[in-house]
Protein backbone atom coordinates (compact mmCIF):
# COMPACT_ATOMS: atom_id res chain seq x y z
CA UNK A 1 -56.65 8.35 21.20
CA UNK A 2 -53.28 10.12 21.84
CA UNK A 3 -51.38 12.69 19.54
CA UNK A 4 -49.08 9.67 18.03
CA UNK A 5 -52.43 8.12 16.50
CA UNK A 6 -52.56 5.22 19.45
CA UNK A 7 -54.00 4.63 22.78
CA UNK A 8 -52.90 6.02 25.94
CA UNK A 9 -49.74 4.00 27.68
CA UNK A 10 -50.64 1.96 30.31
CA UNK A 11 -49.06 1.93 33.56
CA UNK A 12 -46.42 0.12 34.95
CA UNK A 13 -47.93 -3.61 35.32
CA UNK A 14 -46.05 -3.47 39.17
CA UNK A 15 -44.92 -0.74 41.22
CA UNK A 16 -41.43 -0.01 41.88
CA UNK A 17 -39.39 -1.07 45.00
CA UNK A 18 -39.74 2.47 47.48
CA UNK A 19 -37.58 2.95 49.20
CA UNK A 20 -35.22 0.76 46.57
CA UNK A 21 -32.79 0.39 49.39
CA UNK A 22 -34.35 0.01 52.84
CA UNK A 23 -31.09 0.52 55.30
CA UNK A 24 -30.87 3.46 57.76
CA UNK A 25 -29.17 6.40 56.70
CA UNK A 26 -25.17 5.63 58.81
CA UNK A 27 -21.74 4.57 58.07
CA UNK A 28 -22.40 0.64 58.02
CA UNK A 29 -25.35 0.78 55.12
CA UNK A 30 -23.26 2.69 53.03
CA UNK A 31 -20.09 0.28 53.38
CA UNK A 32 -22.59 -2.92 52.92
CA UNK A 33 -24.45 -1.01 49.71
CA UNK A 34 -20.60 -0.38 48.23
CA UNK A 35 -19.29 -4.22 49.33
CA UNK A 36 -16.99 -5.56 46.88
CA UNK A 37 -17.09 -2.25 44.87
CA UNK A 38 -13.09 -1.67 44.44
CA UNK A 39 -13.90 2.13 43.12
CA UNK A 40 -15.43 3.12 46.45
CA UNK A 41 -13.50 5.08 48.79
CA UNK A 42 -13.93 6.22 52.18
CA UNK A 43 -11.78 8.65 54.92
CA UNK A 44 -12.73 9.85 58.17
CA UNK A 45 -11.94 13.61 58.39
CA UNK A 46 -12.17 16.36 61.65
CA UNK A 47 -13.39 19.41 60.98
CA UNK A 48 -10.30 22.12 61.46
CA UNK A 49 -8.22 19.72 62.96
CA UNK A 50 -10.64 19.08 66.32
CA UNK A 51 -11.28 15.04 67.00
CA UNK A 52 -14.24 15.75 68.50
CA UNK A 53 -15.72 16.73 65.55
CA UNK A 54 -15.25 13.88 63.65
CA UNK A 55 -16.83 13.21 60.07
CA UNK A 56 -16.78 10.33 57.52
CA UNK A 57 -16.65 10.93 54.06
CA UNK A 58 -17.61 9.19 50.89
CA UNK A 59 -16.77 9.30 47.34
CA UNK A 60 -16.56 6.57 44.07
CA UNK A 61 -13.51 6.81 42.67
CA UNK A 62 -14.01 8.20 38.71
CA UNK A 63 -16.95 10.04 39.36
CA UNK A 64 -15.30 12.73 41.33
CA UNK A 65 -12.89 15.27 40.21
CA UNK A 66 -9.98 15.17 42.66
CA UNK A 67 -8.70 18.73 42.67
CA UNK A 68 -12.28 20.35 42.79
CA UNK A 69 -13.20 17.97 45.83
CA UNK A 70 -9.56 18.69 47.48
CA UNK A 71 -9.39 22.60 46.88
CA UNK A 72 -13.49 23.63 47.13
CA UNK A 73 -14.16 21.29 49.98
CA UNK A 74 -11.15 19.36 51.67
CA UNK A 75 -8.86 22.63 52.16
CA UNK A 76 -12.04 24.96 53.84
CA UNK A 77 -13.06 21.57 56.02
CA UNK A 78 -9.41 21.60 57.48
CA UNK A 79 -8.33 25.36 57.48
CA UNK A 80 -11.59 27.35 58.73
CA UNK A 81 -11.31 27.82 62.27
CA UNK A 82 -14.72 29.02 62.29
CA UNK A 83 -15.58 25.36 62.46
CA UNK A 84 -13.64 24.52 65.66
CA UNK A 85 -15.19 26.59 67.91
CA UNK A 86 -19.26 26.41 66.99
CA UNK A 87 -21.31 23.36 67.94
CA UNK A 88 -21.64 20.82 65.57
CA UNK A 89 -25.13 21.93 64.34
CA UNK A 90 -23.94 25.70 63.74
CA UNK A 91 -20.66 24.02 61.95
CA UNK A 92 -22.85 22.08 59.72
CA UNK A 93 -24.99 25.01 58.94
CA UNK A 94 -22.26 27.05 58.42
CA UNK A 95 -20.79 23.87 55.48
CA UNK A 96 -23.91 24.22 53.78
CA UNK A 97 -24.14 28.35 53.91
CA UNK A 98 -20.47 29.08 52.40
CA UNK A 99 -17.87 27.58 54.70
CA UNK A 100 -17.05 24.52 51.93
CA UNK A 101 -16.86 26.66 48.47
CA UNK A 102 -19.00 24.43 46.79
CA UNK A 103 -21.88 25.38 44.55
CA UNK A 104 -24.00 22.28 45.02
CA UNK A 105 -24.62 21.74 48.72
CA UNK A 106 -27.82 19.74 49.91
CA UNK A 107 -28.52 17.83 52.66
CA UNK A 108 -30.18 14.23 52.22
CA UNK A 109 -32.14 11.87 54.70
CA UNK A 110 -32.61 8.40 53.15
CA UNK A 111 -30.40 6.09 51.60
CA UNK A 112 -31.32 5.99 48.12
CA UNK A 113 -30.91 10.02 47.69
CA UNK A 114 -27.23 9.22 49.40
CA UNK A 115 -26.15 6.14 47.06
CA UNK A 116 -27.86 7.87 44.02
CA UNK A 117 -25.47 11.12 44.99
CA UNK A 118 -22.35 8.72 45.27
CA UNK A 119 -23.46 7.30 41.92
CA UNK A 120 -23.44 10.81 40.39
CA UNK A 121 -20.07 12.07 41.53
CA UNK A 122 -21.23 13.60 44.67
CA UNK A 123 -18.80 13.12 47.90
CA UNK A 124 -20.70 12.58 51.14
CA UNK A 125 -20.00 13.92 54.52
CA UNK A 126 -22.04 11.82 57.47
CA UNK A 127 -21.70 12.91 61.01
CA UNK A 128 -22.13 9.63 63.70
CA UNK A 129 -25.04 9.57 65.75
CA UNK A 130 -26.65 12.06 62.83
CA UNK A 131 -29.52 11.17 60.94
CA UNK A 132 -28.90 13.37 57.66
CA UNK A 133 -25.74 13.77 55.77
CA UNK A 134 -24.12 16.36 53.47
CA UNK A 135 -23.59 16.39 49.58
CA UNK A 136 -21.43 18.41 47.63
CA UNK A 137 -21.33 18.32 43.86
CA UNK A 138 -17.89 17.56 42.38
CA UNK A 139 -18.39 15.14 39.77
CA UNK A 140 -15.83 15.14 36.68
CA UNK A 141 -16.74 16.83 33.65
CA UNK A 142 -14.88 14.42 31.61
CA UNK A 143 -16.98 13.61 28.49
CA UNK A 144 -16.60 13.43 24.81
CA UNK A 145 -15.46 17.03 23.06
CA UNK A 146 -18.39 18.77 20.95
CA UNK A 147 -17.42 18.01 17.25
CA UNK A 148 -19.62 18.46 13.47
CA UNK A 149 -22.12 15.85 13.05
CA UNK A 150 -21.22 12.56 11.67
CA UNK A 151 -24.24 11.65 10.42
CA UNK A 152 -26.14 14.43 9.01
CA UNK A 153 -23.79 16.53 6.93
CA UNK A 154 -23.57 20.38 7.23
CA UNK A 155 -22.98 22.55 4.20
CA UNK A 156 -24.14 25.82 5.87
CA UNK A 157 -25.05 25.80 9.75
CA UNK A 158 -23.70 25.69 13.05
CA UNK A 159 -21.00 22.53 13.21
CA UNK A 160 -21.84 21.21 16.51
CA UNK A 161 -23.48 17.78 17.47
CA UNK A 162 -25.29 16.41 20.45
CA UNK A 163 -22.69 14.09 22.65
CA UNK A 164 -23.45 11.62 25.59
CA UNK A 165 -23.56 13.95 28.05
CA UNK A 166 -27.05 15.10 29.54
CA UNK A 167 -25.97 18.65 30.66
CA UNK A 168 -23.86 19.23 28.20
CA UNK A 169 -26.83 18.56 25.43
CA UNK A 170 -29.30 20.73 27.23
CA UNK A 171 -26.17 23.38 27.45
CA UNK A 172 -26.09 23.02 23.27
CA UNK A 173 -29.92 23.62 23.21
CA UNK A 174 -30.03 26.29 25.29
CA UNK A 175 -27.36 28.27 23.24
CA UNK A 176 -29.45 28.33 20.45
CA UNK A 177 -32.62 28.81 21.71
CA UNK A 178 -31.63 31.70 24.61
CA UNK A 179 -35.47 32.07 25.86
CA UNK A 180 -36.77 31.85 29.14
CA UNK A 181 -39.90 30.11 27.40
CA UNK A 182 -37.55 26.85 27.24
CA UNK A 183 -38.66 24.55 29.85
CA UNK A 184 -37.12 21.71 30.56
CA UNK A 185 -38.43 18.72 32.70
CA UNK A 186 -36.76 15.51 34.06
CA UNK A 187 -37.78 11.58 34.25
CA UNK A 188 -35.44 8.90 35.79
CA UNK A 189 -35.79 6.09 34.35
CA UNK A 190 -34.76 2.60 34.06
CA UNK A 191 -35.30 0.59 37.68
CA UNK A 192 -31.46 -0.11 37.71
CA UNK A 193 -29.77 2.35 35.62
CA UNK A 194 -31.51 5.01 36.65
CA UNK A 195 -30.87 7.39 33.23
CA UNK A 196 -32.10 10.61 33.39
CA UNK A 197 -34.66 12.05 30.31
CA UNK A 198 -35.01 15.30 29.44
CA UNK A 199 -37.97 16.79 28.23
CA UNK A 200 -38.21 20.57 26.57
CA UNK A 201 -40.82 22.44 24.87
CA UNK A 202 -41.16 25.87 24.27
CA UNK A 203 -43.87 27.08 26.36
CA UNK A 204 -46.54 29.33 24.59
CA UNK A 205 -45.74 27.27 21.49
CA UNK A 206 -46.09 23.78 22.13
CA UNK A 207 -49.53 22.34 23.18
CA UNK A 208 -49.53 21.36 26.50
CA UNK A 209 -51.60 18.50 26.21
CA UNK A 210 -48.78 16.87 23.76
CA UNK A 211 -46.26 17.96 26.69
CA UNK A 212 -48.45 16.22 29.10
CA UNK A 213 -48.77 12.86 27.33
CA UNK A 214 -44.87 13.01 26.53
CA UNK A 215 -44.05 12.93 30.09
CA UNK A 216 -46.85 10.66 31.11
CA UNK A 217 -45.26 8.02 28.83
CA UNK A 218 -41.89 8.81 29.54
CA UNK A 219 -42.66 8.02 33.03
CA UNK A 220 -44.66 5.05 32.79
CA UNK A 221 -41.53 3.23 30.88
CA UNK A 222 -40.92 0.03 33.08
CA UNK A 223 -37.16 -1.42 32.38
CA UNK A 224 -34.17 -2.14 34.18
CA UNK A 225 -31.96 -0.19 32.25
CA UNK A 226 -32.05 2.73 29.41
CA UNK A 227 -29.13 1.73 26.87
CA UNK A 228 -30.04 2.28 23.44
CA UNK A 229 -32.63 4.22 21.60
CA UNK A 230 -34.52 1.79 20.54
CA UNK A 231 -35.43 0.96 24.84
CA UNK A 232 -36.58 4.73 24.58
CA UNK A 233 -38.60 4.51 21.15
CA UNK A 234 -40.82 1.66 21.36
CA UNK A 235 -42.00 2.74 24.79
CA UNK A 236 -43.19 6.35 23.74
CA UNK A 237 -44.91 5.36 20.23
CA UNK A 238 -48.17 3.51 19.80
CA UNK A 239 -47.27 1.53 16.89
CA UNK A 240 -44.07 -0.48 16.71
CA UNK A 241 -45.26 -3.08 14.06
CA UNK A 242 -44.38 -0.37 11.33
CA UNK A 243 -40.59 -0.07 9.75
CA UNK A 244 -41.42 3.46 9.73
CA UNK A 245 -40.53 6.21 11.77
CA UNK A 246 -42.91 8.06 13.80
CA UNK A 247 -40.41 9.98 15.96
CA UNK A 248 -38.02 12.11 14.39
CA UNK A 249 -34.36 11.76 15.35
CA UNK A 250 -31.55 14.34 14.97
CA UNK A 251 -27.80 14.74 16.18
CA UNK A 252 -27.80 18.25 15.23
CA UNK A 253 -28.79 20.88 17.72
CA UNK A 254 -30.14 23.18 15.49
CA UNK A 255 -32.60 20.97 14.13
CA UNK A 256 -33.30 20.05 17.01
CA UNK A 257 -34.16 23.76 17.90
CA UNK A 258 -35.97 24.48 15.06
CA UNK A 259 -38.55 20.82 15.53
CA UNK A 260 -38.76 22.72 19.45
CA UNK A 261 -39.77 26.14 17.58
CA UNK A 262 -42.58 23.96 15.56
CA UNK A 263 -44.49 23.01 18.57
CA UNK A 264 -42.76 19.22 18.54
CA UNK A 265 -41.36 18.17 22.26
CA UNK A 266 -38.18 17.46 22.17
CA UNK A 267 -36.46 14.57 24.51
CA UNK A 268 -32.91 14.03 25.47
CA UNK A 269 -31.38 11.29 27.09
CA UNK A 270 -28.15 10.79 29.29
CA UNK A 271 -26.32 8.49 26.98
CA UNK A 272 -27.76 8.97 23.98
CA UNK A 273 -25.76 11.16 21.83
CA UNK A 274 -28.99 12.53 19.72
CA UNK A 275 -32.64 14.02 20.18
CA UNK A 276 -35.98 13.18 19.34
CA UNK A 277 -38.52 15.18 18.61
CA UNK A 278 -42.07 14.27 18.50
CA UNK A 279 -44.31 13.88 16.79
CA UNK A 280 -42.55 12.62 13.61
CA UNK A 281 -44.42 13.71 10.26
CA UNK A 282 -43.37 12.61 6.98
CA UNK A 283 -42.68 16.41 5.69
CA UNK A 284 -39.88 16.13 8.89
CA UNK A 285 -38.56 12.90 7.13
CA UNK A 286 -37.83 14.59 4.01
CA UNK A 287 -36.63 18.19 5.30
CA UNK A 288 -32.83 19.16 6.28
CA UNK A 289 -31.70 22.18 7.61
CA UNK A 290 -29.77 23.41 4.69
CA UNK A 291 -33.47 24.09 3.03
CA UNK A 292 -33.50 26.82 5.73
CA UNK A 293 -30.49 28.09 4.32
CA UNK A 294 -31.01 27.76 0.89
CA UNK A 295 -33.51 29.74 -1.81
CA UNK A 296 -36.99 28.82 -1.40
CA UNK A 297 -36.51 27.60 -5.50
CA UNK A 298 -33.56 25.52 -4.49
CA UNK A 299 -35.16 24.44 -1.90
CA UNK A 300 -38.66 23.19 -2.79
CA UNK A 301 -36.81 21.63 -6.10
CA UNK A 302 -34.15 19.51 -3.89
CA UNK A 303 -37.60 18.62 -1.66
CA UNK A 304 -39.23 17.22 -4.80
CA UNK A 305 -36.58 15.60 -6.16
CA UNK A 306 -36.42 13.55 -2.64
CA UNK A 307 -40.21 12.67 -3.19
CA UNK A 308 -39.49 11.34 -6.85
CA UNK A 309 -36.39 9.29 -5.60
CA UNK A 310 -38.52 7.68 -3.19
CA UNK A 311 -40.96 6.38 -5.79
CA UNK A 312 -38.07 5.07 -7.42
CA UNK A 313 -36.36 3.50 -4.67
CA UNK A 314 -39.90 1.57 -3.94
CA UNK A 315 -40.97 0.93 -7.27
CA UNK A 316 -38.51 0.92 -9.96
CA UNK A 317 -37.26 -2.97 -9.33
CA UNK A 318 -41.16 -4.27 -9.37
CA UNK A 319 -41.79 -1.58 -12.36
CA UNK A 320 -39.09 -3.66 -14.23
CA UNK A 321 -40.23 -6.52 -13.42
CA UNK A 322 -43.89 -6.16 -14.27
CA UNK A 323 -42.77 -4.57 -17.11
CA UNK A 324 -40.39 -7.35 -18.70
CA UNK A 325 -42.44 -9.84 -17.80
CA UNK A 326 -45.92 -9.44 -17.38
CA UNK A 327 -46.49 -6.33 -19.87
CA UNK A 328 -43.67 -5.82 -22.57
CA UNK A 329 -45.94 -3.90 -24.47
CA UNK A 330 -45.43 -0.86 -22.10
CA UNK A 331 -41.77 -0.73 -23.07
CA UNK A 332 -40.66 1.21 -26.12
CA UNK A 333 -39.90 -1.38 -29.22
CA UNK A 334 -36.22 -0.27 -29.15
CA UNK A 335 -35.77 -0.82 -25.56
CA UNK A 336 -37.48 -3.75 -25.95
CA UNK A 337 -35.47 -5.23 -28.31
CA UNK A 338 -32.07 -3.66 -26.52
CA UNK A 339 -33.53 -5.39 -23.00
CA UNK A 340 -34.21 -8.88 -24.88
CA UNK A 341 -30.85 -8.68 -26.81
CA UNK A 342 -28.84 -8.10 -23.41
CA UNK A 343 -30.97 -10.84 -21.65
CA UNK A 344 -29.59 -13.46 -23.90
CA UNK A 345 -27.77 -15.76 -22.67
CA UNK A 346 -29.21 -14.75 -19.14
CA UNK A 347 -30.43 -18.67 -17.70
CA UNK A 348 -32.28 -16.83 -14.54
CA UNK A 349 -35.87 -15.66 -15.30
CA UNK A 350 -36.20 -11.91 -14.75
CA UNK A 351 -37.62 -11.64 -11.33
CA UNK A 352 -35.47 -13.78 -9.59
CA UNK A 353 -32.35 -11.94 -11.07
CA UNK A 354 -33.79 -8.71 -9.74
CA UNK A 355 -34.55 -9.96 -6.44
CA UNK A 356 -30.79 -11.61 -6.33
CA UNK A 357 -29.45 -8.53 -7.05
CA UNK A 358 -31.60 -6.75 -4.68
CA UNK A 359 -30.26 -9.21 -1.87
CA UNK A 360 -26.75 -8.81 -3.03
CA UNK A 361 -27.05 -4.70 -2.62
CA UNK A 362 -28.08 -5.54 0.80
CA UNK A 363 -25.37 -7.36 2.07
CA UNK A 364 -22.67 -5.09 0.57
CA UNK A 365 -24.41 -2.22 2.49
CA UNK A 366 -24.72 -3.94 5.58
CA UNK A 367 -21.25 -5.34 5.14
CA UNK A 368 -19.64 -1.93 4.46
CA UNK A 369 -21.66 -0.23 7.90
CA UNK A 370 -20.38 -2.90 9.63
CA UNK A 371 -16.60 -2.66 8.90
CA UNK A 372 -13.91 -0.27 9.63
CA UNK A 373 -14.46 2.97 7.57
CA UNK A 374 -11.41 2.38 5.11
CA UNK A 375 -12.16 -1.50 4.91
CA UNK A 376 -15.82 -0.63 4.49
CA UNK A 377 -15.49 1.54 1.25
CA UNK A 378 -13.04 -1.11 -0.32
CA UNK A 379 -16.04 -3.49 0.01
CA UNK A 380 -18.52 -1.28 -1.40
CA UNK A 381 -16.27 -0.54 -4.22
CA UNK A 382 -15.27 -3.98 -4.91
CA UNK A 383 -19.07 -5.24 -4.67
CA UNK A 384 -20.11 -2.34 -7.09
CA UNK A 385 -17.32 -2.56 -9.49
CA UNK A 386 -15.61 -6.10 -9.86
CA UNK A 387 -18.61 -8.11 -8.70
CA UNK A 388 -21.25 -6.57 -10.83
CA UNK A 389 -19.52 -6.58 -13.93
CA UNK A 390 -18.25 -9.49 -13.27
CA UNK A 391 -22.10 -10.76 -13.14
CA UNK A 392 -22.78 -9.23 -16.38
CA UNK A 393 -19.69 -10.34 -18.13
CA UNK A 394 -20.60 -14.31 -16.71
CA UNK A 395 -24.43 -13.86 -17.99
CA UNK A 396 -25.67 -14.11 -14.59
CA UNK A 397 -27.67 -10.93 -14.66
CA UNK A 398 -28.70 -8.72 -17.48
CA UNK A 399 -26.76 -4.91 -17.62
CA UNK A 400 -30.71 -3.23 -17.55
CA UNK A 401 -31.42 -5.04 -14.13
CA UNK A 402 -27.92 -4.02 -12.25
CA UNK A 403 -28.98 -1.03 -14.04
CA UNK A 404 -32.18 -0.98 -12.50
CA UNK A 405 -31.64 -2.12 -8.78
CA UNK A 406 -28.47 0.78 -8.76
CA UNK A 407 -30.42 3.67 -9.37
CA UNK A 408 -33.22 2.24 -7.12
CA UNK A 409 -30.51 1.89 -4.43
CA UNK A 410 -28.89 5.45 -5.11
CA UNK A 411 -32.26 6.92 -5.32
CA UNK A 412 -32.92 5.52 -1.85
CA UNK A 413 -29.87 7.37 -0.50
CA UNK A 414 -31.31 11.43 -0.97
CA UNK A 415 -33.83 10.22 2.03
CA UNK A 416 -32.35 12.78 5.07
CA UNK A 417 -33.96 10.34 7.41
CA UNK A 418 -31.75 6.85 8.16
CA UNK A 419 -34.64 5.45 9.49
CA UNK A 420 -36.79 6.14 7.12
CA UNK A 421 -34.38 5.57 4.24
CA UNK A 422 -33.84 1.92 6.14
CA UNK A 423 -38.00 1.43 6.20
CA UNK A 424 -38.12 2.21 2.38
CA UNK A 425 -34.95 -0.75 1.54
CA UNK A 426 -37.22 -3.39 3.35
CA UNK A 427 -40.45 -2.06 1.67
CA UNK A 428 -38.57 -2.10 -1.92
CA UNK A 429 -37.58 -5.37 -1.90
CA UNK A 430 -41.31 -6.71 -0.44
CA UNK A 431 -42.75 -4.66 -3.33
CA UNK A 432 -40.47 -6.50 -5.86
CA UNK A 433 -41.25 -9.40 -4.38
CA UNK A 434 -45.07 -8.90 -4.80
CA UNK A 435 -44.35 -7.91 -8.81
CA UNK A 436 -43.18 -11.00 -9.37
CA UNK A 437 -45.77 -12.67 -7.78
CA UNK A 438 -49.06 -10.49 -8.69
């Protein structure tokens, strides 16, 4: 049994192509990997000026940032005479030991460490008749701006959110938490994307077994390509026939900090503009970092209030139910007779108007995510407003059950968690579903 409750993952069920490209390391393999690639470029260069020295270099257009590879590396290639008059070997050694002014200088040997640099933003320098070749870091930097978090409001913390960028995530991370207890470890994965995943843990903290089996699974996932979160989440849990978290997810690097500082492992992913940090309990689901912030009072009152809204997200629609029709003696006499008196007129039978108006909150949530911002708050507005009352006023539904199924639905809202909050819509309607029934 593993620390998410599960067995251990099971290897890959077939190894993966090694060497993934199996040319020899010269000019021709690296034109026939990039064939038909219109953002590929090549030049052939001597080094200060001397044709006998000739070199052929590589870069994919986009990836590279043109001044940095033109000032740190083009200009010292062309204007250091040092180069001219040493052998070729000395020259080299003398490109990777300071003569190009590049901070990221290795050399590779094999084609898939060459293509995987040209990939990256690396420019290549390969020397005929030479079995290695150079690499020199000058990929762009061009990414999305650090801005607050969209998703997870901040009333009183640090304003800045985790963005697609791998680096720049671990960068975020690494400001908060300025320890040299941070590790940080690295998977590639995805057979075709090739998507690097970070892993970090605080060392001393976290135990290492739960490290361990973190990375083991991480690098026993099997696809062709790392996308979304949900190729990352179902390959690092042991059970994904739940609706129910068991991961935590945050955009926020503080949080993120402070599930590190808990003993979780946290995991980043190039792409993936958010963290996870595992394992998920159900005290993580209900927490936010403003109860960090606030009074301890404040705090542990908002925390039970979340815990009492989830009962009555789940429950209150098959409470009514069960209630109206199946036990009216539980009711008061006066709501009772207030309930009955509404219901008149009403031709549906009480469950099916609740479920009806379960379904209809549903689809005006879903329909207001899935529009434009402005657009999707004139919907939700519109549905809440014109079409309920409208349903009332027509005797379709009784006033207590749109009462009913809109506090249920607000209630379900104080949930910090989307996924969890998303678990608990599916489970209140199967609930309701089951009071009519039972």
């Amino acid at each position: 049994m593993g620390f998410f409750g599960g067995k251990e993952s099971v290897p890959p069920p077939h190894p993966r192509k090694e060497p993934k490209i199996p040319l020899p390391l010269n000019t021709e393999s690296i034109l026939k990997v990039f064939n038909n690639c219109t953002d590929f470029e090549t030049r052939t260069l001597y080094l200060a000026g001397d044709p006998e020295k000739r070199v052929d270099l590589f870069t994919v257009g986009g990836m590279v940032r043109m001044e940095r590879a033109g000032d740190y590396v083009l200009r010292p290639l062309a204007q250091d005479e040092r180069l001219r008059t040493l052998p070729l070997d000395q020259a080299i050694d003398q490109m990777l030991h300071g003569a190009i002014y590049n901070l990221g200088a290795r050399v590779r040997t094999d084609m898939d460490q060459v293509v995987n640099d040209l990939i990256g933003g690396n420019c290549i320098f390969l020397f005929p008749g030479r079995r290695e070749a150079l690499s020199f870091s000058v990929g762009t930097e061009e990414k999305r701006s650090i801005s607050p978090p969209e998703n997870e409001p901040v009333v009183k913390g640090s304003r800045d959110a985790f963005v697609e960028n791998l680096r720049t995530n671990t960068s975020l991370v690494r400001r908060h938490l300025k320890t040299h207890e941070l590790k940080i470890a690295e998977e590639v994965v995805g057979r075709r994307s090739l998507t690097p995943v970070d892993i970090l843990w605080v060392e001393g903290l976290t135990d290492s077994r739960l490290v361990e089996q973190v990375r083991t699974r991480v690098e026993n996932i099997d696809i062709d390509a790392l996308l979304s979160t949900g190729n990352l989440e179902e390959y690092i849990i042991d059970e994904i026939n739940t609706p129910f978290p068991v991961v935590g997810v945050t955009e926020r690097p503080d949080r993120f900090c402070a599930g590190l500082m808990e003993g979780r492992v946290g995991i980043l992913a190039e792409g993936l503009p958010m963290g996870y940090l595992a394992p998920g309990t159900v005290g993580q689901f209900f927490s936010t970092p403003q109860d960090r912030s606030n009074n301890w009072m404040i705090s542990s009152c908002l925390t039970l209030i979340r815990y009492l809204c989830v009962l009555l997200t789940l429950f209150l629609p098959a409470l009514y139910i069960a209630a109206v029709v199946y036990h009216p003696e539980m009711i008061p006499v006066k709501l009772a007779i207030s309930i009955n008196s509404a219901k008149a007129g009403v031709p549906f039978p009480t469950s099916f108007e609740v479920l009806i108006m379960l379904l209809a909150f549903e689809i005006l949530q879903e329909a207001g995510l899935r529009l434009p911002a402005p657009v999707g708050q004139t919907v939700s507005i519109l549905g809440g407003l014109v079409v309920g009352t409208a349903a009332v006023e027509a005797k379709i539904v009784s006033p207590a059950v749109l009462i009913a199924v809109a506090v249920a639905g607000i209630a379900g809202y104080t949930v910090p968690n989307q996924d969890f909050a998303e678990a608990l819509r599916l489970w209140r309607f199967l609930i309701a579903v089951g009071g009519s029934l039972a």
